[in-house]
C-alpha atoms as a PDB file:
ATOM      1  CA  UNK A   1     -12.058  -3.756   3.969  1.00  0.00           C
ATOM      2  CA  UNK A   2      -9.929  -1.263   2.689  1.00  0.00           C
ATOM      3  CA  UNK A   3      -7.174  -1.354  -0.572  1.00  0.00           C
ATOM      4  CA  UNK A   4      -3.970  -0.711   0.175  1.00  0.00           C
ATOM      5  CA  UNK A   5      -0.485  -1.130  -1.861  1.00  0.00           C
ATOM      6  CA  UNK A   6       2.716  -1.965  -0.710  1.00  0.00           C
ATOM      7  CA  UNK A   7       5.230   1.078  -1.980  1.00  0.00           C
ATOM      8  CA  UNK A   8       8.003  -0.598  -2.807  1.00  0.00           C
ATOM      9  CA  UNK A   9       6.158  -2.916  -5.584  1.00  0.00           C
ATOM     10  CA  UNK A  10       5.250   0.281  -7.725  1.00  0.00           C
ATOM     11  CA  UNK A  11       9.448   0.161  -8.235  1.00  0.00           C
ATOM     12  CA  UNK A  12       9.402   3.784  -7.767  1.00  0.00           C
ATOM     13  CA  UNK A  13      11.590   6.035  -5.026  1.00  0.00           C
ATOM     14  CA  UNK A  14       9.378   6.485  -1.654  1.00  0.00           C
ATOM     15  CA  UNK A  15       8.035   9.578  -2.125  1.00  0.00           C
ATOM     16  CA  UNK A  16       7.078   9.351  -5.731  1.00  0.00           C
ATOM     17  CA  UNK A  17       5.194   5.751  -4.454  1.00  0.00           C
ATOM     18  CA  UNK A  18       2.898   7.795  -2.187  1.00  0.00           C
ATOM     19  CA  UNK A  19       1.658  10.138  -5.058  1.00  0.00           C
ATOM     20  CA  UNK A  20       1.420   7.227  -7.255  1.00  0.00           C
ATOM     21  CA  UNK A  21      -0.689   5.253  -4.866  1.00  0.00           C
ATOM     22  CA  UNK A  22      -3.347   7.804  -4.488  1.00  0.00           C
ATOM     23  CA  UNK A  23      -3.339   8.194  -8.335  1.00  0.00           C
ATOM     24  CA  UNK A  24      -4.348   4.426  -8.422  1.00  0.00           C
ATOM     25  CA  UNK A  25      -6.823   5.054  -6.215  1.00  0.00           C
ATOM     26  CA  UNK A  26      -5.613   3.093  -3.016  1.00  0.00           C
ATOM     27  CA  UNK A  27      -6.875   3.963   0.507  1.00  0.00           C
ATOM     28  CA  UNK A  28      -3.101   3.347   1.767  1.00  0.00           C
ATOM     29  CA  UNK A  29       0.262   2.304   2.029  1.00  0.00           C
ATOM     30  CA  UNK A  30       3.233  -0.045   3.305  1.00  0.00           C
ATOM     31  CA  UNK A  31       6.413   0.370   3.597  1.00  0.00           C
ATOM     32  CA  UNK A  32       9.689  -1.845   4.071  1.00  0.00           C
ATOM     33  CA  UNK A  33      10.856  -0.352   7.359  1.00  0.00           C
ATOM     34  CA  UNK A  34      14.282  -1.747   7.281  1.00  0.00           C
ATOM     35  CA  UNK A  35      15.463   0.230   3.902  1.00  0.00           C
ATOM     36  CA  UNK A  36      17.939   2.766   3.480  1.00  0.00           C
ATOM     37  CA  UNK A  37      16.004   5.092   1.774  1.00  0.00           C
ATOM     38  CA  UNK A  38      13.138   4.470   4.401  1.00  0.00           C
ATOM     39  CA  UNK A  39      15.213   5.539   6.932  1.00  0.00           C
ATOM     40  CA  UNK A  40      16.947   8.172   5.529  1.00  0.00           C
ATOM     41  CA  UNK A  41      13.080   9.889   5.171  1.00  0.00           C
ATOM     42  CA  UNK A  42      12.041  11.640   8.690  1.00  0.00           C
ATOM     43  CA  UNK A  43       8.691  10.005  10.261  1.00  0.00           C
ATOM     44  CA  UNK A  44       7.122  12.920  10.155  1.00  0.00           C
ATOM     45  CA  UNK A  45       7.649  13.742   6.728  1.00  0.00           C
ATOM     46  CA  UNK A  46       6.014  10.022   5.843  1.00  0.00           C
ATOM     47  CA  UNK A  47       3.201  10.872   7.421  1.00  0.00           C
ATOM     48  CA  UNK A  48       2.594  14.213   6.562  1.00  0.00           C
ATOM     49  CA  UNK A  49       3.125  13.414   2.892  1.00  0.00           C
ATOM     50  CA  UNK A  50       0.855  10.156   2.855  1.00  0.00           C
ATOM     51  CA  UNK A  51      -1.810  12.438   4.973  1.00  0.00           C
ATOM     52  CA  UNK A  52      -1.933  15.053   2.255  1.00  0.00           C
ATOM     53  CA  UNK A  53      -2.142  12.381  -0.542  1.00  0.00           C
ATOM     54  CA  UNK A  54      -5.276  10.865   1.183  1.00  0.00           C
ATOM     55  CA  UNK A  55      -3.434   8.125   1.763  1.00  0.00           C
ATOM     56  CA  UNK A  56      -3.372   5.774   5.459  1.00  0.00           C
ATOM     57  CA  UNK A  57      -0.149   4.102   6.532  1.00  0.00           C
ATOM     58  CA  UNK A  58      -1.683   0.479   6.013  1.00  0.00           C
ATOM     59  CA  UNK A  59       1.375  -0.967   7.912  1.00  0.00           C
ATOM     60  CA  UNK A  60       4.664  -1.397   7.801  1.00  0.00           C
ATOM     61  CA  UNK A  61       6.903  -4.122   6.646  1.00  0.00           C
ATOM     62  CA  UNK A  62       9.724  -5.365   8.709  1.00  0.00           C
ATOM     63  CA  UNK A  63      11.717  -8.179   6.843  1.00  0.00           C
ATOM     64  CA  UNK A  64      15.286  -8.422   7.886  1.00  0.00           C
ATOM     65  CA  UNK A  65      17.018 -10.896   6.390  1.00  0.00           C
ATOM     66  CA  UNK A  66      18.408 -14.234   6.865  1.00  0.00           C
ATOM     67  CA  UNK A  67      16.501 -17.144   8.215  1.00  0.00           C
ATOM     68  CA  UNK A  68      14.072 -14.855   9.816  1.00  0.00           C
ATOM     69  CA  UNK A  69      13.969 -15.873  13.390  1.00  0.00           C
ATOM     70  CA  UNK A  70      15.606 -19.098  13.152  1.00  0.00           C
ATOM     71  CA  UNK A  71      18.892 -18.316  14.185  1.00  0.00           C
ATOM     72  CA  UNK A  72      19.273 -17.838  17.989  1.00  0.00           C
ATOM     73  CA  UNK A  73      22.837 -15.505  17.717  1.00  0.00           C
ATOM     74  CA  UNK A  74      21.289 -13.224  15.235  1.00  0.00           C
ATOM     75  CA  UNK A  75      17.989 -12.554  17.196  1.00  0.00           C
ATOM     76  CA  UNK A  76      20.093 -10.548  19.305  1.00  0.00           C
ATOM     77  CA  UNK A  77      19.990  -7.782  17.209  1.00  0.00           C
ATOM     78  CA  UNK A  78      17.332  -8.227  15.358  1.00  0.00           C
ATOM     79  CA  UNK A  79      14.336  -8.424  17.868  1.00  0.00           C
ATOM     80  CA  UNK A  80      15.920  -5.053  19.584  1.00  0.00           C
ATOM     81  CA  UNK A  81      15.478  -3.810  15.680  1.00  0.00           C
ATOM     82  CA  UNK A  82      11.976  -5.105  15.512  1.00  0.00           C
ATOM     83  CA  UNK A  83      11.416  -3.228  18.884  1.00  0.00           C
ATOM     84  CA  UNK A  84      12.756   0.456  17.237  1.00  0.00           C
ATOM     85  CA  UNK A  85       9.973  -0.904  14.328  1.00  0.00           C
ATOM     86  CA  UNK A  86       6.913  -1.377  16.452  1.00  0.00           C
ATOM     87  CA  UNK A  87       7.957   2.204  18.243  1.00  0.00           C
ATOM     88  CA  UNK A  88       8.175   3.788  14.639  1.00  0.00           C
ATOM     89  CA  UNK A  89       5.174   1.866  13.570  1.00  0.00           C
ATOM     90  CA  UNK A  90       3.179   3.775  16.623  1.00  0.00           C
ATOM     91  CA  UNK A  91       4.608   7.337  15.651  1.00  0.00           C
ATOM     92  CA  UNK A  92       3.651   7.010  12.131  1.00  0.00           C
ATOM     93  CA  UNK A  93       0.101   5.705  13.284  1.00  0.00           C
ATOM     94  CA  UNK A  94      -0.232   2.387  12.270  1.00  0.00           C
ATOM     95  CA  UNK A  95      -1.067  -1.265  14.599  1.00  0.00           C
ATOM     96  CA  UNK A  96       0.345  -3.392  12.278  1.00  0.00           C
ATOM     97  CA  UNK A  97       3.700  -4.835  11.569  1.00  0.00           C
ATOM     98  CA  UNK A  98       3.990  -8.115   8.828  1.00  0.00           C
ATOM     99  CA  UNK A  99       6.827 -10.063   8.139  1.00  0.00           C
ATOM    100  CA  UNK A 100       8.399 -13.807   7.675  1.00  0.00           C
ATOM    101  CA  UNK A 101       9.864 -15.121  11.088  1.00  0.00           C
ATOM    102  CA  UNK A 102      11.029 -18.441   9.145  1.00  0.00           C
ATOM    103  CA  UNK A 103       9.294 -21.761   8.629  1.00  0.00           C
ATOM    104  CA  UNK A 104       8.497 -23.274  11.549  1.00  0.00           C
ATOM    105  CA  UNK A 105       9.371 -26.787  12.008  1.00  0.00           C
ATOM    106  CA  UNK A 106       6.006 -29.618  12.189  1.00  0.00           C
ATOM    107  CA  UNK A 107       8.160 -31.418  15.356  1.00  0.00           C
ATOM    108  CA  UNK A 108       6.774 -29.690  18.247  1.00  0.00           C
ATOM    109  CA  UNK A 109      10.163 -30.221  19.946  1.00  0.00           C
ATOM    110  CA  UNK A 110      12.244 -28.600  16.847  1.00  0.00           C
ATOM    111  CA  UNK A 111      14.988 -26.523  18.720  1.00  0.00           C
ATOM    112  CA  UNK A 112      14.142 -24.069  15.932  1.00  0.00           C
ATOM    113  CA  UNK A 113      10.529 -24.055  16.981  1.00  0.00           C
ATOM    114  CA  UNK A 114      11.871 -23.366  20.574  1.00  0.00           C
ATOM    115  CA  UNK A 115      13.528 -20.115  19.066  1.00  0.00           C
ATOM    116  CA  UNK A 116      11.194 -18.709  16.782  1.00  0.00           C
ATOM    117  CA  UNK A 117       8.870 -19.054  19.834  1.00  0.00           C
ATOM    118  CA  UNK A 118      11.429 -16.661  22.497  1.00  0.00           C
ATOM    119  CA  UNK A 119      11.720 -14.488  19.786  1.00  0.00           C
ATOM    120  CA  UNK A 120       8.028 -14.147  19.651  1.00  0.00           C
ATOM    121  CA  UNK A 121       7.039 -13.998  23.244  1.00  0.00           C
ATOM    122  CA  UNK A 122      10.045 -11.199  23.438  1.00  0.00           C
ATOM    123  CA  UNK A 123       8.394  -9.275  20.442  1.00  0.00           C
ATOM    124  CA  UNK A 124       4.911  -9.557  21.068  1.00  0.00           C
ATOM    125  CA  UNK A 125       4.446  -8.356  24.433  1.00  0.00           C
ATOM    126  CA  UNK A 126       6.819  -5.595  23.812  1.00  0.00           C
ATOM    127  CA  UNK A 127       4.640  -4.781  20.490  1.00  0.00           C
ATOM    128  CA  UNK A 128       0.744  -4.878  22.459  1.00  0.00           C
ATOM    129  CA  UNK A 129       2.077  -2.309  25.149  1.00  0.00           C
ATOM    130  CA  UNK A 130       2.147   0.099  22.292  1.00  0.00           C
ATOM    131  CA  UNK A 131      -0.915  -0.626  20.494  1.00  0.00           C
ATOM    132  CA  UNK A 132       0.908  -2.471  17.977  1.00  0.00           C
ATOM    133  CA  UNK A 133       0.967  -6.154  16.588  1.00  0.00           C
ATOM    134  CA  UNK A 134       3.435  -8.164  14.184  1.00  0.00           C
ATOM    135  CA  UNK A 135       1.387 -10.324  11.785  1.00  0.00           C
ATOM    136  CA  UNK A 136       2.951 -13.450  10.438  1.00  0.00           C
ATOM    137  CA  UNK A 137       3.428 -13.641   6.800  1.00  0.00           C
ATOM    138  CA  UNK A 138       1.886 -17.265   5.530  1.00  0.00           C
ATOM    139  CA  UNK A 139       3.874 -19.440   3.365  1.00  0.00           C
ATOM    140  CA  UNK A 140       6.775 -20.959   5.153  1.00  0.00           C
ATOM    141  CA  UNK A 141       3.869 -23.648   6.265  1.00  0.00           C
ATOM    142  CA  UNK A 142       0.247 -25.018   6.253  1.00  0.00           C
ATOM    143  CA  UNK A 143      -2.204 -22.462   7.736  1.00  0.00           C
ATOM    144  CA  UNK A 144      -2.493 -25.244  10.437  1.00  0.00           C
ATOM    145  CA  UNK A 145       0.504 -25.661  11.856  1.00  0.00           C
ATOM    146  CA  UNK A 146       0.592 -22.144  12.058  1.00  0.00           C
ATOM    147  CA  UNK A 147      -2.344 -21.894  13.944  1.00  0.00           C
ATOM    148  CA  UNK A 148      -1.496 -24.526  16.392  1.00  0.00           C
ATOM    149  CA  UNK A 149       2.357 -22.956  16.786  1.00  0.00           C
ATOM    150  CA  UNK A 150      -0.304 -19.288  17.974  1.00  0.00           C
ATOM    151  CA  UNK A 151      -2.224 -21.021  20.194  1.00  0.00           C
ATOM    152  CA  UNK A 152       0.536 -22.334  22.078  1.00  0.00           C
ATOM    153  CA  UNK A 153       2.594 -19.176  21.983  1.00  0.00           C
ATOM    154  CA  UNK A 154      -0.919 -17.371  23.788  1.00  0.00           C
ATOM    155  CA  UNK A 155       0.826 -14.043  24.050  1.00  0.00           C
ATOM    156  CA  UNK A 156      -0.400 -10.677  22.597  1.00  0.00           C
ATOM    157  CA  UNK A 157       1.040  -8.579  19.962  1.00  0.00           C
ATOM    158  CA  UNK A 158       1.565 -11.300  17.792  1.00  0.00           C
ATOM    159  CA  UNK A 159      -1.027 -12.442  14.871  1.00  0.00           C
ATOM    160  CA  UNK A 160      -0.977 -12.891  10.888  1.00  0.00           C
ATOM    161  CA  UNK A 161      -0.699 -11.283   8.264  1.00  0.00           C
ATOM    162  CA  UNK A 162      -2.537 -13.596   5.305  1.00  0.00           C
ATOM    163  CA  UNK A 163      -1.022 -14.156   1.939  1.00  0.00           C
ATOM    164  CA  UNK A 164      -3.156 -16.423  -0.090  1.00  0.00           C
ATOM    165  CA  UNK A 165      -0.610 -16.902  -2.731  1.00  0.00           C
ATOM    166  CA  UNK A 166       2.048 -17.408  -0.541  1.00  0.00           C
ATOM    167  CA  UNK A 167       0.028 -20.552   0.438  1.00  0.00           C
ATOM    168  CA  UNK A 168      -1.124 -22.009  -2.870  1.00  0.00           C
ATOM    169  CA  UNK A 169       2.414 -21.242  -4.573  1.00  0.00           C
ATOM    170  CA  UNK A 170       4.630 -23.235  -1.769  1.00  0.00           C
ATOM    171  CA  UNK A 171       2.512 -25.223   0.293  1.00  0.00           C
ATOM    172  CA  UNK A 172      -0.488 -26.142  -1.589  1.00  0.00           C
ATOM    173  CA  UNK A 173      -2.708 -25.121   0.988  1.00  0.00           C
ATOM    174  CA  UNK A 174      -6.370 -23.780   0.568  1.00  0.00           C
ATOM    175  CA  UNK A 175      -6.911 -19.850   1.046  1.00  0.00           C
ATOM    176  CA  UNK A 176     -10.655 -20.043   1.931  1.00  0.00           C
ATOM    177  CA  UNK A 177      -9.467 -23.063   4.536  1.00  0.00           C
ATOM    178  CA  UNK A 178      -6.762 -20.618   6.034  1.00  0.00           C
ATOM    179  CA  UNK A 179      -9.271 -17.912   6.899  1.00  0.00           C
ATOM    180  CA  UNK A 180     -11.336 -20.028   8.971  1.00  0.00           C
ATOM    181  CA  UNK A 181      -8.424 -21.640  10.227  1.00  0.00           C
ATOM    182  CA  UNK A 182      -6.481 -18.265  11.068  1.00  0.00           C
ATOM    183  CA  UNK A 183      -9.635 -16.490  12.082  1.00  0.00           C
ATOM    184  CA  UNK A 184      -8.755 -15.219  15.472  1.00  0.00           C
ATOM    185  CA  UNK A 185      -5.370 -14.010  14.760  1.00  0.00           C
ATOM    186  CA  UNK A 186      -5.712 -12.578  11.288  1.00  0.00           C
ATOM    187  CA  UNK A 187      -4.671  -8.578  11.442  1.00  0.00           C
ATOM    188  CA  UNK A 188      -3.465  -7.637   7.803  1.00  0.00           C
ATOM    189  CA  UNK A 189      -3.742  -9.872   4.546  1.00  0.00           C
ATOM    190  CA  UNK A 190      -1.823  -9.582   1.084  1.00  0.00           C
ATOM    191  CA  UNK A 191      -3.795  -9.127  -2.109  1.00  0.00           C
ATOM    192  CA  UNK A 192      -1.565 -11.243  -4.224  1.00  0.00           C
ATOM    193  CA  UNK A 193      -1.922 -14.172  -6.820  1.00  0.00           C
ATOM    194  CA  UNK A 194       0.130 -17.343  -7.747  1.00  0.00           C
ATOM    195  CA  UNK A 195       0.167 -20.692  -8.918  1.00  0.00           C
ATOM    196  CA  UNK A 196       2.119 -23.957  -7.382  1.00  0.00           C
ATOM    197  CA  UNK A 197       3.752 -25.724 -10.543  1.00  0.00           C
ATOM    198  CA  UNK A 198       4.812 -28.533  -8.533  1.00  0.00           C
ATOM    199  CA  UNK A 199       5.435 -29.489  -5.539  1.00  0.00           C
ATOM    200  CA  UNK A 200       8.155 -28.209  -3.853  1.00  0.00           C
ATOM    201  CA  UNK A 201       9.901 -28.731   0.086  1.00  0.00           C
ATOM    202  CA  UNK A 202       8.814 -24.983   1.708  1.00  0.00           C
ATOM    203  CA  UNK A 203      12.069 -25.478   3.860  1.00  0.00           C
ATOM    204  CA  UNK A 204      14.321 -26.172   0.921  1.00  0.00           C
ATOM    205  CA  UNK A 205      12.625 -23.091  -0.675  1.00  0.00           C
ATOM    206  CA  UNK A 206      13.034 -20.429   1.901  1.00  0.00           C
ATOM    207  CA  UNK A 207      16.182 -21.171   2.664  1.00  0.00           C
ATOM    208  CA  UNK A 208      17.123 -20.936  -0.845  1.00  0.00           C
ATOM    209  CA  UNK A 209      15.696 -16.736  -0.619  1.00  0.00           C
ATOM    210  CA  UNK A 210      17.526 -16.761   2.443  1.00  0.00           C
ATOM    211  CA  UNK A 211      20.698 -17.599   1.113  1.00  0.00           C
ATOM    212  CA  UNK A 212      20.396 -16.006  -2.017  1.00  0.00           C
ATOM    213  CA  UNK A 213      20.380 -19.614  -3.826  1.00  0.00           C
ATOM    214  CA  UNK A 214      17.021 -19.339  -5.631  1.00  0.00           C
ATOM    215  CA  UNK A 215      18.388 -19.308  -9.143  1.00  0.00           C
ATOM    216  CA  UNK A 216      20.412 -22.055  -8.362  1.00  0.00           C
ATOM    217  CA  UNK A 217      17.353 -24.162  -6.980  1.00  0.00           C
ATOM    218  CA  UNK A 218      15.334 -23.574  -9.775  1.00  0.00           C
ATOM    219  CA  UNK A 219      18.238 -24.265 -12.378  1.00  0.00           C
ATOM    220  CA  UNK A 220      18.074 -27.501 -10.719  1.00  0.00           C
ATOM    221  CA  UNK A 221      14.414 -28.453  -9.904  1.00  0.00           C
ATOM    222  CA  UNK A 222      13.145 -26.262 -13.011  1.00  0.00           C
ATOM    223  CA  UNK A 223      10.536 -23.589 -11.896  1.00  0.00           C
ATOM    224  CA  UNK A 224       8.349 -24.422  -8.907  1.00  0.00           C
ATOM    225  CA  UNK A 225       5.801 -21.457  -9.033  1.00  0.00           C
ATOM    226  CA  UNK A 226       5.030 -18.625 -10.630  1.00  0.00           C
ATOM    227  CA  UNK A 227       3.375 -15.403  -9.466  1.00  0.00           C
ATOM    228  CA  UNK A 228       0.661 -13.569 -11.385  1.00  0.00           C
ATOM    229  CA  UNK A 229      -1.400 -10.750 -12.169  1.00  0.00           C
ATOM    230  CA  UNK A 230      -4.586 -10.535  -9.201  1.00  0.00           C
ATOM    231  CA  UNK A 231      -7.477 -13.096 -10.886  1.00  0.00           C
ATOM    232  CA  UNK A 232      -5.052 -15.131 -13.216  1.00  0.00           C
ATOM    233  CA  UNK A 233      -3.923 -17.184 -10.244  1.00  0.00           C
ATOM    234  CA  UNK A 234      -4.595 -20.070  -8.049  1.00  0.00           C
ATOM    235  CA  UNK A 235      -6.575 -17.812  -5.341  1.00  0.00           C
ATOM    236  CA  UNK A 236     -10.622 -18.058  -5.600  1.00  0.00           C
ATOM    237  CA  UNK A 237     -10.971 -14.806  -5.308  1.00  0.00           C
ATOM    238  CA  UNK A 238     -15.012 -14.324  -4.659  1.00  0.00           C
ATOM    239  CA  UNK A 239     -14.812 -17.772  -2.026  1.00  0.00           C
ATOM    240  CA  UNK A 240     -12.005 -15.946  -0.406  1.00  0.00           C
ATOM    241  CA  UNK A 241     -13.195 -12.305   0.076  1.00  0.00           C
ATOM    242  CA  UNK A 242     -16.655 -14.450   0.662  1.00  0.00           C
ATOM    243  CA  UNK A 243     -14.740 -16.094   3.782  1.00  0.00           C
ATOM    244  CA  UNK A 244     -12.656 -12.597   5.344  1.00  0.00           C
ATOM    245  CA  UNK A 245     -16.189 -10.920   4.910  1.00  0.00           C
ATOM    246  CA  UNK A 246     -18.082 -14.081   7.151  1.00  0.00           C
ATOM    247  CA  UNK A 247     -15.372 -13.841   9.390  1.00  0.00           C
ATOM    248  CA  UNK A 248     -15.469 -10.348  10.475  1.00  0.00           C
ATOM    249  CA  UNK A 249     -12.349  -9.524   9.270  1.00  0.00           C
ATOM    250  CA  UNK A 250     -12.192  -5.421   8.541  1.00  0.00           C
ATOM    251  CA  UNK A 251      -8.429  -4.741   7.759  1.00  0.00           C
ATOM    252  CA  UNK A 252      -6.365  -4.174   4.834  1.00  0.00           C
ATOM    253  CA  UNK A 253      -6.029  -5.917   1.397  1.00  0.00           C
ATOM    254  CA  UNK A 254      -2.793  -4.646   0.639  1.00  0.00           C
ATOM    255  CA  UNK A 255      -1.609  -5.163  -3.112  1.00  0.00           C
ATOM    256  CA  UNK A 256       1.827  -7.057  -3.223  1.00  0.00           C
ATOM    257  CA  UNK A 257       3.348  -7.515  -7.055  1.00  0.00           C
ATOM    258  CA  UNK A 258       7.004  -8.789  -7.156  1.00  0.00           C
ATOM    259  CA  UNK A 259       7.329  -9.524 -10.223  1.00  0.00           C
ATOM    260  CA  UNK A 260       6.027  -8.745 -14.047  1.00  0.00           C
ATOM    261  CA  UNK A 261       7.615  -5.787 -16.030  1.00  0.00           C
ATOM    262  CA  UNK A 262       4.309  -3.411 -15.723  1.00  0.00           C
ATOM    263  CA  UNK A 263       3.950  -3.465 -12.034  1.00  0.00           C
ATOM    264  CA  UNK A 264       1.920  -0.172 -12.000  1.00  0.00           C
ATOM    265  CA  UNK A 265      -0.121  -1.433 -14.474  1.00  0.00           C
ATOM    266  CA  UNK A 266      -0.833  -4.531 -12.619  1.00  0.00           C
ATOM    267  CA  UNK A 267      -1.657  -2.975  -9.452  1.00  0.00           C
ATOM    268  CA  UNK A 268      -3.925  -0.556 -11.019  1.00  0.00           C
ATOM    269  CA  UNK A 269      -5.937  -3.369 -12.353  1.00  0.00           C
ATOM    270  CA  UNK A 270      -5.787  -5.038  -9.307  1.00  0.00           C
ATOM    271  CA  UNK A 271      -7.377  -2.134  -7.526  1.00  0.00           C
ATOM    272  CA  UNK A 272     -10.352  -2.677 -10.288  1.00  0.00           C
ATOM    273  CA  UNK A 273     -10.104  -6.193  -9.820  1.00  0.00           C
ATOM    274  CA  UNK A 274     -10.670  -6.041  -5.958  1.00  0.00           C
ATOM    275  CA  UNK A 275     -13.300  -2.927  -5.950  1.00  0.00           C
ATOM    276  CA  UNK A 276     -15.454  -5.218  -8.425  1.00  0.00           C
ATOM    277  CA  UNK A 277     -15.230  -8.649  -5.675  1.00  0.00           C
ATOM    278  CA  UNK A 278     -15.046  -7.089  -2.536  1.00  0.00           C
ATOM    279  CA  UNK A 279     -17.034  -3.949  -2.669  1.00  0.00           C
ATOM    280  CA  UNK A 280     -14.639  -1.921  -1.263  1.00  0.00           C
ATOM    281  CA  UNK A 281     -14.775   1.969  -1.625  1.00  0.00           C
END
């Protein structure tokens, strides 16, 4: 397993979070794909810098707004968007794509279930022609459902991209559990930690960040989680690595911090923090 940190948590412009990365010591990088300074940067010139810094292109990040794939009318731009990611995603020389698609409903017969799974049958296909696969971001719902909504999409291109925290801060669902659980489709995973403060509705949640309501739901409910510094969490870290290690899993840990005022500092002791577990180098 290799450490990897996503750029736009160091809070610094893009080119100054590739040199900062390799000064923390990490073996790569993500990027948000869908930024303006992202795309105002040439491909080339990504990969040319992160190449001389030492530094791989762990993925890239493609979050674009909204419900995620929830709403039917405004898939019709975004999966041809998600298409122009997975081609820039090949030149820059990465497989792997992560992002939230929405929560997806428990009712098997959820209209919204219906679309999130034509949006991913469009996508994923698309995606494993070039070598490339989107990876699921967990949180929206239990590691189970998510599994079972996989198995019945059975199309390529398409797998997950594991954030413990993600699962312990919203849904109260195991990490270790998830890994065995996610197993076959696991292609990326998040290096982040959280606590759940109580329990919250993952639906009422997301839709909250979607609609930029989040202040307002927690000046009503009162704050539901909290995320923290890697080890002062919710995640078992040594049962977790423990379980990615038994399962074969050889991809990223990429280092997500969204919040705290000394991100760099964080994520330099989370590099520590991870070399020390999971034996990385």
């Amino acid at each position: 397993m290799k450490i990897g940190i996503i750029g736009d948590s160091l809070r610094v412009p893009l080119c100054e979070s590739i040199t900062q990365a390799a000064r923390l010591g990490a073996d790569g990088i993500s990027f948000y794909a869908a930024t303006q300074e992202f795309s105002s940067v040439e491909p080339a010139e990504i990969r040319t810098r992160c190449a001389d810094a030492g530094l791989e292109i762990a993925a890239l990040i493609a979050e674009l707004g909204g419900h995620g794939w929830q709403d039917e009318a405004e898939n019709e731009w975004k999966i041809p968007r998600l298409k122009r990611i997975v081609v820039l995603a090949s030149d820059l020389g990465t497989s792997v794509i992560t992002g939230h698609i929405g929560v997806i409903p428990e009712d098997k017969n959820s209209p919204c279930r219906a679309v999130l799974r034509v949006a991913c049958m469009e996508l994923g296909p698309y995606a494993a022609d070039r070598g490339v696969c989107f990876g699921i971001e967990t949180g929206p719902e239990p590691a189970a459902r998510l599994r079972q909504f996989l198995d019945e999409l059975d199309t390529p291109g398409i797998g997950v991209n594991l954030d413990p925290a993600n699962l312990i801060m919203v849904v109260r669902d195991d990490p270790v559990r998830a890994v065995h659980t996610l197993t076959p489709y696991i292609i990326s995973t998040h290096a982040k930690d959280g606590r759940n403060l109580k329990p919250c509705d993952s639906e009422e949640v997301y839709n909250a960040f979607a609609e930029g309501g989040f202040n307002e739901l927690i000046a009503r409910t009162g704050r539901l989680f909290e995320e923290t510094p890697l080890g002062q969490g919710g995640v078992p870290w040594e049962a977790y690595l423990s379980a990615l290690s038994d399962c074969g899993y050889k991809g990223w840990l990429t280092i997500e911090r969204e919040t705290g005022e000394n991100p760099v500092a964080d994520i330099g002791e989370a590099i520590r923090f991870l070399r020390r577990f999971a034996q990385v180098a």
